[in-house]
N, C-alpha and C. Protein backbone atom coordinates (compact mmCIF):
# COMPACT_ATOMS: atom_id res chain seq x y z
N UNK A 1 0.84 -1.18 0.00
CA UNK A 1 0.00 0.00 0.00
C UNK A 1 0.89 1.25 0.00
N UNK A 2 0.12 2.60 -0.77
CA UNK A 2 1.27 3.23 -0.76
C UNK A 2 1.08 3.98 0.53
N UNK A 3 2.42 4.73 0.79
CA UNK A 3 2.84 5.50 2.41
C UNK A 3 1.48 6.56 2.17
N UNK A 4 1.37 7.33 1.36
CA UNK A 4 0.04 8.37 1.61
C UNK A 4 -0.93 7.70 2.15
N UNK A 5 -1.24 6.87 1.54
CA UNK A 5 -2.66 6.44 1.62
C UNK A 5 -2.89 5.92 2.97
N UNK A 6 -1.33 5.54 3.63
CA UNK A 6 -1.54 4.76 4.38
C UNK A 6 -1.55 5.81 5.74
N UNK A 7 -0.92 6.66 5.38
CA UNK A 7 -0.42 7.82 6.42
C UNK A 7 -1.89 8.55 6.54
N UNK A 8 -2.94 8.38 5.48
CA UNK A 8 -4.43 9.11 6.02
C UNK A 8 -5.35 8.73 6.55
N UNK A 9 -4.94 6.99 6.00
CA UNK A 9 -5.39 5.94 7.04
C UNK A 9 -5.36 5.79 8.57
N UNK A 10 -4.12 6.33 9.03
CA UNK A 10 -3.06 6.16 10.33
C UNK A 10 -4.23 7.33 10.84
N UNK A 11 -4.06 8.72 10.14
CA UNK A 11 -4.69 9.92 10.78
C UNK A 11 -6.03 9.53 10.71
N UNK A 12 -6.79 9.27 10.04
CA UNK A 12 -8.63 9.34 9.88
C UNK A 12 -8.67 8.44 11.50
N UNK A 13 -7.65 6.75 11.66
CA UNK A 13 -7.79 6.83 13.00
C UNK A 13 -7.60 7.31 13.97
N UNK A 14 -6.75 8.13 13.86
CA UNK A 14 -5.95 8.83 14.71
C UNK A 14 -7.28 9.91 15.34
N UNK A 15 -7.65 10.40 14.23
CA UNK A 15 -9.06 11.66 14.75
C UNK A 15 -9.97 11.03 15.58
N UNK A 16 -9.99 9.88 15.11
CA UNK A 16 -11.96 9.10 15.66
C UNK A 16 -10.61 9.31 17.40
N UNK A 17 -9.67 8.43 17.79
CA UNK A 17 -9.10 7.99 18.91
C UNK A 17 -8.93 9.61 19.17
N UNK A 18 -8.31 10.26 19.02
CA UNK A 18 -8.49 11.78 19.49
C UNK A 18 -9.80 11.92 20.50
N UNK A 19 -10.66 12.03 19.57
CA UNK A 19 -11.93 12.30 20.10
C UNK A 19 -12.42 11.36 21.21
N UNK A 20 -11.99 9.77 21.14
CA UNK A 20 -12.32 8.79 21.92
C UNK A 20 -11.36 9.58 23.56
N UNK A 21 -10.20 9.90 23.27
CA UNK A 21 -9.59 10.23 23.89
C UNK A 21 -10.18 11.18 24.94
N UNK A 22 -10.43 12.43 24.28
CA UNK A 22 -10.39 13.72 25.27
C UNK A 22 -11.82 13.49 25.24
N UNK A 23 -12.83 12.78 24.91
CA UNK A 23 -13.70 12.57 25.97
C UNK A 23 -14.03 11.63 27.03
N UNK A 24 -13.38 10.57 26.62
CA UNK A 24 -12.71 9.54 27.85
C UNK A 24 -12.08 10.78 28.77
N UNK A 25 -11.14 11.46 28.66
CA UNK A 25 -10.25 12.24 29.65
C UNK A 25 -11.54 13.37 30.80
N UNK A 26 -12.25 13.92 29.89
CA UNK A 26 -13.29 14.45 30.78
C UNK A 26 -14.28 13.85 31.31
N UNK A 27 -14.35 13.02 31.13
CA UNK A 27 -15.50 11.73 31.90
C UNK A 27 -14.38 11.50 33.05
N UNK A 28 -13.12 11.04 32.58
CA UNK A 28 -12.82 10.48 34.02
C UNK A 28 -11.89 11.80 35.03
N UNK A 29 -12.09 13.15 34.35
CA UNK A 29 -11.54 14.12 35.51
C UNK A 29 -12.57 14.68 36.21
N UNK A 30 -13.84 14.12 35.48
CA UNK A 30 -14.67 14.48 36.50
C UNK A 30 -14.90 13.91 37.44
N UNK A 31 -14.66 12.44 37.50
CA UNK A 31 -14.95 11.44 38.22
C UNK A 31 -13.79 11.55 39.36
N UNK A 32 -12.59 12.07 38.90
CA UNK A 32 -12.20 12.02 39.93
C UNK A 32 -10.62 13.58 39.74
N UNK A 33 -11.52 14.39 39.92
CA UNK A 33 -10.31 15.48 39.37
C UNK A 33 -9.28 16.33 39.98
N UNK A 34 -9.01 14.96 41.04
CA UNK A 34 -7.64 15.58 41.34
C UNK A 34 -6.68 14.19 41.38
N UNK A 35 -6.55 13.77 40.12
CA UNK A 35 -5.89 13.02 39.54
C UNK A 35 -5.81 13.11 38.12
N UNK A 36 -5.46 14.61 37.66
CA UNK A 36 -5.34 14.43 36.15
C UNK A 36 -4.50 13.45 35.33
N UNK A 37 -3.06 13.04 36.06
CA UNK A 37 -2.28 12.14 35.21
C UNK A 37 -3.24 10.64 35.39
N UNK A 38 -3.44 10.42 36.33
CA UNK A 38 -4.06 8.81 36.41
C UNK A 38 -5.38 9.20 35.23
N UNK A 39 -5.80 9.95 34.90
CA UNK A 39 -7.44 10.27 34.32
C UNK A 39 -6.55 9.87 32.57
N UNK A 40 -5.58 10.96 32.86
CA UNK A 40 -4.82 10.73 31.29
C UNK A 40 -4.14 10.00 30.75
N UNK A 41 -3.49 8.87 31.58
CA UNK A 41 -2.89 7.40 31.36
C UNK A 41 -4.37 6.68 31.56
N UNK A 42 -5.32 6.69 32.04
CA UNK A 42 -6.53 5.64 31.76
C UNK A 42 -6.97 5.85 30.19
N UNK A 43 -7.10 7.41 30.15
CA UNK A 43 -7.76 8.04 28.62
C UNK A 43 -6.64 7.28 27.62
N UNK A 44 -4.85 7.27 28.09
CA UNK A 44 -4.83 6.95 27.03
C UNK A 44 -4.39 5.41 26.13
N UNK A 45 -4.75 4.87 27.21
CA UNK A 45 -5.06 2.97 27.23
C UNK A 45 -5.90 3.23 26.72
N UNK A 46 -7.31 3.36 26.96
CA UNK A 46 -8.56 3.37 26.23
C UNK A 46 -8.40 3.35 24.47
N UNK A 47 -7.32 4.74 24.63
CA UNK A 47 -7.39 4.58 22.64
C UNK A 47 -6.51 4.25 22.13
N UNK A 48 -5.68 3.39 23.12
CA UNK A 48 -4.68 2.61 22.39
C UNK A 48 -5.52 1.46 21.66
N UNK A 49 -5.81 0.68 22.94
CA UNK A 49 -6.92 -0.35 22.27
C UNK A 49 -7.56 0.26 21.67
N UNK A 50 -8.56 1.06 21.35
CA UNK A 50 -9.69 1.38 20.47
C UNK A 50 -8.35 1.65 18.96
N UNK A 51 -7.50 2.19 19.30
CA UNK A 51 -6.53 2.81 17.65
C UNK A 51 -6.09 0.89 17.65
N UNK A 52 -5.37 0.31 18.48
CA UNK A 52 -5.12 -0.49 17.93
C UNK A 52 -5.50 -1.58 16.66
N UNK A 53 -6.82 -1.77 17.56
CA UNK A 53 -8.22 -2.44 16.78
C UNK A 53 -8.22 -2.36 15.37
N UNK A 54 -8.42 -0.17 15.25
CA UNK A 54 -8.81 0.00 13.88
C UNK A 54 -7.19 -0.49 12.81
N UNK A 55 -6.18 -0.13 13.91
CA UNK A 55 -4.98 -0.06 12.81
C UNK A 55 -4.79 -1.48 11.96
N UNK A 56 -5.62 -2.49 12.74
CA UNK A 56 -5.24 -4.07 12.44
C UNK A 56 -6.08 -4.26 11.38
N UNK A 57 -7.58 -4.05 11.73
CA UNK A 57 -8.51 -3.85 10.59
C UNK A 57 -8.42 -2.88 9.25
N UNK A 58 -7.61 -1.81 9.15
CA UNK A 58 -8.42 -0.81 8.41
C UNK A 58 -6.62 -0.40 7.97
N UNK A 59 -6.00 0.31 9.25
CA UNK A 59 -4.42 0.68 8.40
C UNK A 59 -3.87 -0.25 8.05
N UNK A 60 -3.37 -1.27 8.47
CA UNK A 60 -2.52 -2.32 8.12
C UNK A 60 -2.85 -3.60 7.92
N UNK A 61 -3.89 -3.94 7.68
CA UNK A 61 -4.59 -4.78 7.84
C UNK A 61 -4.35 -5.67 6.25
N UNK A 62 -3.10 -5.13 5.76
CA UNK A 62 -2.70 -5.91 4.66
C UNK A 62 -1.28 -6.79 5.19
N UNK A 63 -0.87 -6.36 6.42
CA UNK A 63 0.30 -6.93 7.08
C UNK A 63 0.13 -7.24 7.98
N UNK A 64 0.41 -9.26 8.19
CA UNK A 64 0.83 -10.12 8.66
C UNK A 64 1.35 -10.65 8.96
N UNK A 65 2.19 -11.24 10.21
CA UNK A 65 3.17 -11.59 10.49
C UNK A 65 3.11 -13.23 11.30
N UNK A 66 3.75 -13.68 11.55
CA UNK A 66 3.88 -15.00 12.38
C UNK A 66 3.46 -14.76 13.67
N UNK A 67 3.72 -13.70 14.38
CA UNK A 67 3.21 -13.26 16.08
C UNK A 67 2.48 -13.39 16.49
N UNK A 68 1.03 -12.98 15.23
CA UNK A 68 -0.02 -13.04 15.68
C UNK A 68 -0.63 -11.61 16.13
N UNK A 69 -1.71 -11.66 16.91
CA UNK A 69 -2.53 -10.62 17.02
C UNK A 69 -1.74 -9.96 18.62
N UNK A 70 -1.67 -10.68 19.23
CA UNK A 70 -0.81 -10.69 20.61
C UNK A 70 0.62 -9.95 20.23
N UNK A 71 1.11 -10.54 19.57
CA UNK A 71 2.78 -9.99 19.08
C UNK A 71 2.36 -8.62 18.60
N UNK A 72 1.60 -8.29 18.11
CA UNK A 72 1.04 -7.41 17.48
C UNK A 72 0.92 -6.17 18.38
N UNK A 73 -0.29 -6.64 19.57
CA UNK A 73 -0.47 -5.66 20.44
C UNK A 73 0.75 -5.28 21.18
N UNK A 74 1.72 -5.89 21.09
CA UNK A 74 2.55 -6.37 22.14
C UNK A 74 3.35 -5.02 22.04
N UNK A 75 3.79 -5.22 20.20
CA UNK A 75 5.04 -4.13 19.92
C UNK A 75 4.04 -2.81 19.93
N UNK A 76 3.09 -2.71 19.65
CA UNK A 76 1.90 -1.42 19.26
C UNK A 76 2.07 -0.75 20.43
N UNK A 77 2.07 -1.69 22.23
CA UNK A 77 2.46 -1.02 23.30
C UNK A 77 3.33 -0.67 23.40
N UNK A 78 4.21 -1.62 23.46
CA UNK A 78 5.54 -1.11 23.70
C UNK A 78 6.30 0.41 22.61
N UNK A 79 5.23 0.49 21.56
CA UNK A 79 6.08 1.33 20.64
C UNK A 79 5.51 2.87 21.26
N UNK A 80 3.63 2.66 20.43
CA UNK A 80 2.97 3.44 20.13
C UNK A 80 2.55 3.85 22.01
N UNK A 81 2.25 3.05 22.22
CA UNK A 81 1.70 3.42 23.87
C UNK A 81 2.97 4.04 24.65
N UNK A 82 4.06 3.59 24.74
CA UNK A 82 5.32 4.27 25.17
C UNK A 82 5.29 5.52 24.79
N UNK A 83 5.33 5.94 23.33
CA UNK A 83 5.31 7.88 22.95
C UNK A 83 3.78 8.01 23.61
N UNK A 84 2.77 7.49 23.54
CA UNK A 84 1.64 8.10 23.63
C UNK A 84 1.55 8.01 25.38
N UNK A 85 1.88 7.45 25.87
CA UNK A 85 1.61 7.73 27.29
C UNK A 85 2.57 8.43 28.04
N UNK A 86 3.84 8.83 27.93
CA UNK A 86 5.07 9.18 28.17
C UNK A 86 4.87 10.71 27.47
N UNK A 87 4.33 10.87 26.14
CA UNK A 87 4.39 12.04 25.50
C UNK A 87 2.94 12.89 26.26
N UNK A 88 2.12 11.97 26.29
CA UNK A 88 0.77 12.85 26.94
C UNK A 88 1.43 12.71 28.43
N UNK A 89 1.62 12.05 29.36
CA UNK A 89 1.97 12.45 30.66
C UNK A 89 2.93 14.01 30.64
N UNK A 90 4.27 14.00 29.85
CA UNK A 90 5.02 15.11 30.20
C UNK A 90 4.39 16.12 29.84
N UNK A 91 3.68 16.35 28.56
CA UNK A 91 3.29 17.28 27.86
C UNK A 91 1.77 17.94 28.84
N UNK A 92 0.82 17.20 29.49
CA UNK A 92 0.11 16.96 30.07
C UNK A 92 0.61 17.87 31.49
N UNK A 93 1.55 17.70 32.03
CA UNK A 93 2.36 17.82 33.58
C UNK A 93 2.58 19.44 33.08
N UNK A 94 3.62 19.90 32.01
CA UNK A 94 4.00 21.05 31.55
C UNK A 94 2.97 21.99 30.92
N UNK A 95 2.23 21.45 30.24
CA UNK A 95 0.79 22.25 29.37
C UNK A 95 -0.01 23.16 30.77
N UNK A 96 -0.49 22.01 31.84
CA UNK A 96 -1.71 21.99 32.46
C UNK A 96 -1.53 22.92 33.51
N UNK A 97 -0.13 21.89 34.40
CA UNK A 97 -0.15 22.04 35.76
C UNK A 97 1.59 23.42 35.69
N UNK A 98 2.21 23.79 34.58
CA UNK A 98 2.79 24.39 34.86
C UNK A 98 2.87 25.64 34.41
N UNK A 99 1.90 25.37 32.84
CA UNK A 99 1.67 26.65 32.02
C UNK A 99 0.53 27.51 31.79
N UNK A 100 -0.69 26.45 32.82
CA UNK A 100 -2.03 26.63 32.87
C UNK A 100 -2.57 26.78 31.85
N UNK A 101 -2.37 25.81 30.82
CA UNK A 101 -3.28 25.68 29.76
C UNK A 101 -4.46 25.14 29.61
N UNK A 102 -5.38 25.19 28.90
CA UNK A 102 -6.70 24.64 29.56
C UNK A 102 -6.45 23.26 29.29
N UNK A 103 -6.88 22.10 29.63
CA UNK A 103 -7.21 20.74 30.28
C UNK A 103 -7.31 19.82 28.49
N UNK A 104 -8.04 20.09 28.12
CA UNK A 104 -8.69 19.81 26.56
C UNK A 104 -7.46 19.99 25.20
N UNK A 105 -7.24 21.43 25.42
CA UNK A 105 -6.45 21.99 24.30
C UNK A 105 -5.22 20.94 24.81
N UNK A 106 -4.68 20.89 26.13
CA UNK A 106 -3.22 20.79 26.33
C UNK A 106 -3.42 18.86 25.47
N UNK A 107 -4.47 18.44 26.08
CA UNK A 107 -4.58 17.03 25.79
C UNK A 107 -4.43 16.84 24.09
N UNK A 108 -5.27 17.77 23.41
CA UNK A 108 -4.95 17.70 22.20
C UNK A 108 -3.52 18.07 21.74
N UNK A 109 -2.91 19.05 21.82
CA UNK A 109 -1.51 19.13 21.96
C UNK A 109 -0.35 17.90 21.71
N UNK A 110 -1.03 17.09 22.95
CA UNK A 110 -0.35 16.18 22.94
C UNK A 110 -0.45 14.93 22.34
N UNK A 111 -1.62 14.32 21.53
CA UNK A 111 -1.82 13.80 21.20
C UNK A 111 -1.03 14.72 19.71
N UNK A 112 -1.16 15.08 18.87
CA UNK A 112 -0.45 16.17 17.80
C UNK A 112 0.52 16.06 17.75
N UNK A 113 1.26 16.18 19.06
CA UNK A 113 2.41 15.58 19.20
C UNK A 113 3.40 14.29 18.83
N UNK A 114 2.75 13.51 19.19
CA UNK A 114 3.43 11.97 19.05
C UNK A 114 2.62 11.28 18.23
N UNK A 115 1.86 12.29 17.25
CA UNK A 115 0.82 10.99 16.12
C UNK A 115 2.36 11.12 15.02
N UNK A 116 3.47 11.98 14.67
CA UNK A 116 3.82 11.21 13.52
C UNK A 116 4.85 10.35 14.10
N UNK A 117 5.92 10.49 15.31
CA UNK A 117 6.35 8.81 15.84
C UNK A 117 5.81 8.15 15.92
N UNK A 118 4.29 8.21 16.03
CA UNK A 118 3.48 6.94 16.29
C UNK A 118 3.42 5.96 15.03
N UNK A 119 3.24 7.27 13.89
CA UNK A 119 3.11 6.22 12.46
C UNK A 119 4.32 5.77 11.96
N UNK A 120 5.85 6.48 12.17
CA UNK A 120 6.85 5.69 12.12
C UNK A 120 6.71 4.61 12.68
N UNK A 121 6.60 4.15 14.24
CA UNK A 121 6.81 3.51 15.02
C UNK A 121 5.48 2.00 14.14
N UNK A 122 4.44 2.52 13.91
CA UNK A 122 3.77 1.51 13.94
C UNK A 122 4.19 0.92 12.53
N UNK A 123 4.24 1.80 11.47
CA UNK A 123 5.01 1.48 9.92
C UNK A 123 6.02 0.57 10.01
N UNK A 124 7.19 0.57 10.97
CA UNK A 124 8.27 -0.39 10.77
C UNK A 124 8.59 -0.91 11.76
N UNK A 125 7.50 -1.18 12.87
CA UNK A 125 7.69 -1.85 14.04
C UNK A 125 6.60 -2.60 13.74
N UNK A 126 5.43 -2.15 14.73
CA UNK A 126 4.62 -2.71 15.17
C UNK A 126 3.65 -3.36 14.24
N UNK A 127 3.31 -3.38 12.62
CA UNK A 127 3.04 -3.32 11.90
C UNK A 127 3.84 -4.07 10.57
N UNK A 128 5.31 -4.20 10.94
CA UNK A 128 6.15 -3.93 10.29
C UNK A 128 5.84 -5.55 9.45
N UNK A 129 6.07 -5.19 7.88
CA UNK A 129 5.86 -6.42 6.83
C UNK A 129 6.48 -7.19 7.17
N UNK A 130 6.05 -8.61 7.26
CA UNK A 130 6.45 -9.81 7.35
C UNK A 130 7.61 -9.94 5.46
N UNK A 131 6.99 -9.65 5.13
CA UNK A 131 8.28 -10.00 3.44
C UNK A 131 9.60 -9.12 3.69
């Protein structure tokens, strides 16, 4: 498949999980809002799995490997969840609690942030062609 197509693929999920995201994030700072980092490492498990899902079905879903679906999730964490939870925690800590940015914007920020390591990361890692 070619890299464009695949790179609008990566983003069209990337938007829906955005959105899954920062409203997961305000559901759970309300629930409990004086724990923004725990609210924003829950928010952003939530769309790992939910991005993962689509990336298997819909982005890459032409590449297969021996691992399996497990091997799969495995490197997607270790790759994509590493920038995405590491990049939204710091960015999250500095945006919110040090620059007083509002709660929403900073979350988006950060997600903006680490979507194009993410599509490296998932392109030749987590994803990465079995041929």
């Amino acid at each position: 498949m070619n890299h464009f197509v695949r790179w609008w693929k990566f983003n069209l999920v990337g938007a829906v999980g955005m959105v899954l995201q920062l409203v997961v994030l305000g559901l759970f700072t309300r629930l409990m809002p004086e724990h923004l980092l725990l609210a924003t490492a829950g928010a952003v498990e939530c769309t790992l799995l939910h991005n993962f899902v689509w990336h298997v079905h819909y982005t890459w879903r032409d590449r297969q490997d021996g691992s399996g679906r497990m091997g799969q999730l495995l490197r997607f964490h270790l790759s994509n969840g590493m920038v995405s939870l590491g990049g939204n925690l710091l960015l999250m800590r500095l945006l919110v609690q040090e620059a007083h940015f509002p709660m929403l914007v900073s979350n988006g920020i950060a997600i903006l942030s680490c979507s194009i390591v993410n599509f490296y990361l998932g392109d030749h890692w987590a994803f990465e062609s079995a041929a």
